[in-house]
Protein backbone atom coordinates (compact mmCIF):
# COMPACT_ATOMS: atom_id res chain seq x y z
CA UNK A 1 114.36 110.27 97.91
CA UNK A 2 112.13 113.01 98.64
CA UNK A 3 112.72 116.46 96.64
CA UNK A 4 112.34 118.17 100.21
CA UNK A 5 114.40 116.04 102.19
CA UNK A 6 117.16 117.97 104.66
CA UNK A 7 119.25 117.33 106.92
CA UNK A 8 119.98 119.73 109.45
CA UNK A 9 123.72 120.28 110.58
CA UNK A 10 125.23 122.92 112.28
CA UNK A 11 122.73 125.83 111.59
CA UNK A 12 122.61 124.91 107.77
CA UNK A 13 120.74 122.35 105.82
CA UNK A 14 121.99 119.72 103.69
CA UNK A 15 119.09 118.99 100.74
CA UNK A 16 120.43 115.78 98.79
CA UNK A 17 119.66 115.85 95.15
CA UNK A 18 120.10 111.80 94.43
CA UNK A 19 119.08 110.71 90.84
CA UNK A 20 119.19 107.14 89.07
CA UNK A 21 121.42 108.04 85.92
CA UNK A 22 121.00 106.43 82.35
CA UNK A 23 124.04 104.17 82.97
CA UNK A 24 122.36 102.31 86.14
CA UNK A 25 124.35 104.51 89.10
CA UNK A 26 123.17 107.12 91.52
CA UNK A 27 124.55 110.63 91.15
CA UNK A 28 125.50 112.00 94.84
CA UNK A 29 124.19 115.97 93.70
CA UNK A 30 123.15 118.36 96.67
CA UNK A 31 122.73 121.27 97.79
CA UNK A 32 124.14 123.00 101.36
CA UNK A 33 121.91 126.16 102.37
CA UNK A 34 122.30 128.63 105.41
CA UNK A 35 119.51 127.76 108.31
CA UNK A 36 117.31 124.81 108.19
CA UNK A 37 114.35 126.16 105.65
CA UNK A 38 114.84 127.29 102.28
CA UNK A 39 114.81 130.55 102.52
CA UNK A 40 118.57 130.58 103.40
CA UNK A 41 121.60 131.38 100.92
CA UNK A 42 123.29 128.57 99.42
CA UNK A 43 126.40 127.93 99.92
CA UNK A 44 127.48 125.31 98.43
CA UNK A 45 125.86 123.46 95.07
CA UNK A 46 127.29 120.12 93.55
CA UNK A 47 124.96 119.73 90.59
CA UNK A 48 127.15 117.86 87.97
CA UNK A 49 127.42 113.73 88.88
CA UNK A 50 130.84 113.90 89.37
CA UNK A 51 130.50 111.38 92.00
CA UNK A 52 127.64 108.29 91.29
CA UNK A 53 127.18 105.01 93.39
CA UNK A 54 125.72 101.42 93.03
CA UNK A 55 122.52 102.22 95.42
CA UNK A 56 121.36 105.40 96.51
CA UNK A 57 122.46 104.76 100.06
CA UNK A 58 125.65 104.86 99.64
CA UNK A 59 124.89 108.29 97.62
CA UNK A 60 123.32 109.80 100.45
CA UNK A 61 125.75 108.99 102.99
CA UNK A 62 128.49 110.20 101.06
CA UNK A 63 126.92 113.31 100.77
CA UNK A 64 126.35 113.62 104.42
CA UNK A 65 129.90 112.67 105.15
CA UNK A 66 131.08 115.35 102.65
CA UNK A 67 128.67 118.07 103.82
CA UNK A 68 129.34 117.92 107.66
CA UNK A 69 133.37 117.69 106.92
CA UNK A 70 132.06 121.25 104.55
CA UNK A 71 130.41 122.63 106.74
CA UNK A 72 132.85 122.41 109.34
CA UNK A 73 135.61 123.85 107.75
CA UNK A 74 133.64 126.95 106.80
CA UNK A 75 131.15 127.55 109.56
CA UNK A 76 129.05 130.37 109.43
């Protein structure tokens, strides 16, 4: 996955941060900024792999899924 790929949602950005991890699974990290460039606050930053799947699909839609239902619940 691209370091600058975003996804666009509700006027903020979702920037996935998916990385293959020593043990074989991919860590579901991101970041959800205000507007759709980077110049934006952040609001919301899961850096630590708390979450890791078997293919970095998976990753990435979980993210997605967890940023929109995010978002949602504290719009701008």
């Amino acid at each position: 996955m691209s370091a600058t790929s975003k996804f666009p949602y509700k006027g903020q950005a979702v920037y996935p941060q998916v990385t293959l991890q020593d043990n074989g699974q991919y860590a579901a990290c991101f970041v959800i900024r205000a507007g759709y460039d980077e110049s934006g606050e952040v609001r919301y930053v899961r850096e630590l792999p708390t979450t890791e799947f078997s293919n970095e699909d998976d990753a990435v839609a979980y993210i997605l899924d967890f940023s929109a239902e995010w978002i949602d619940q504290n719009p701008l």
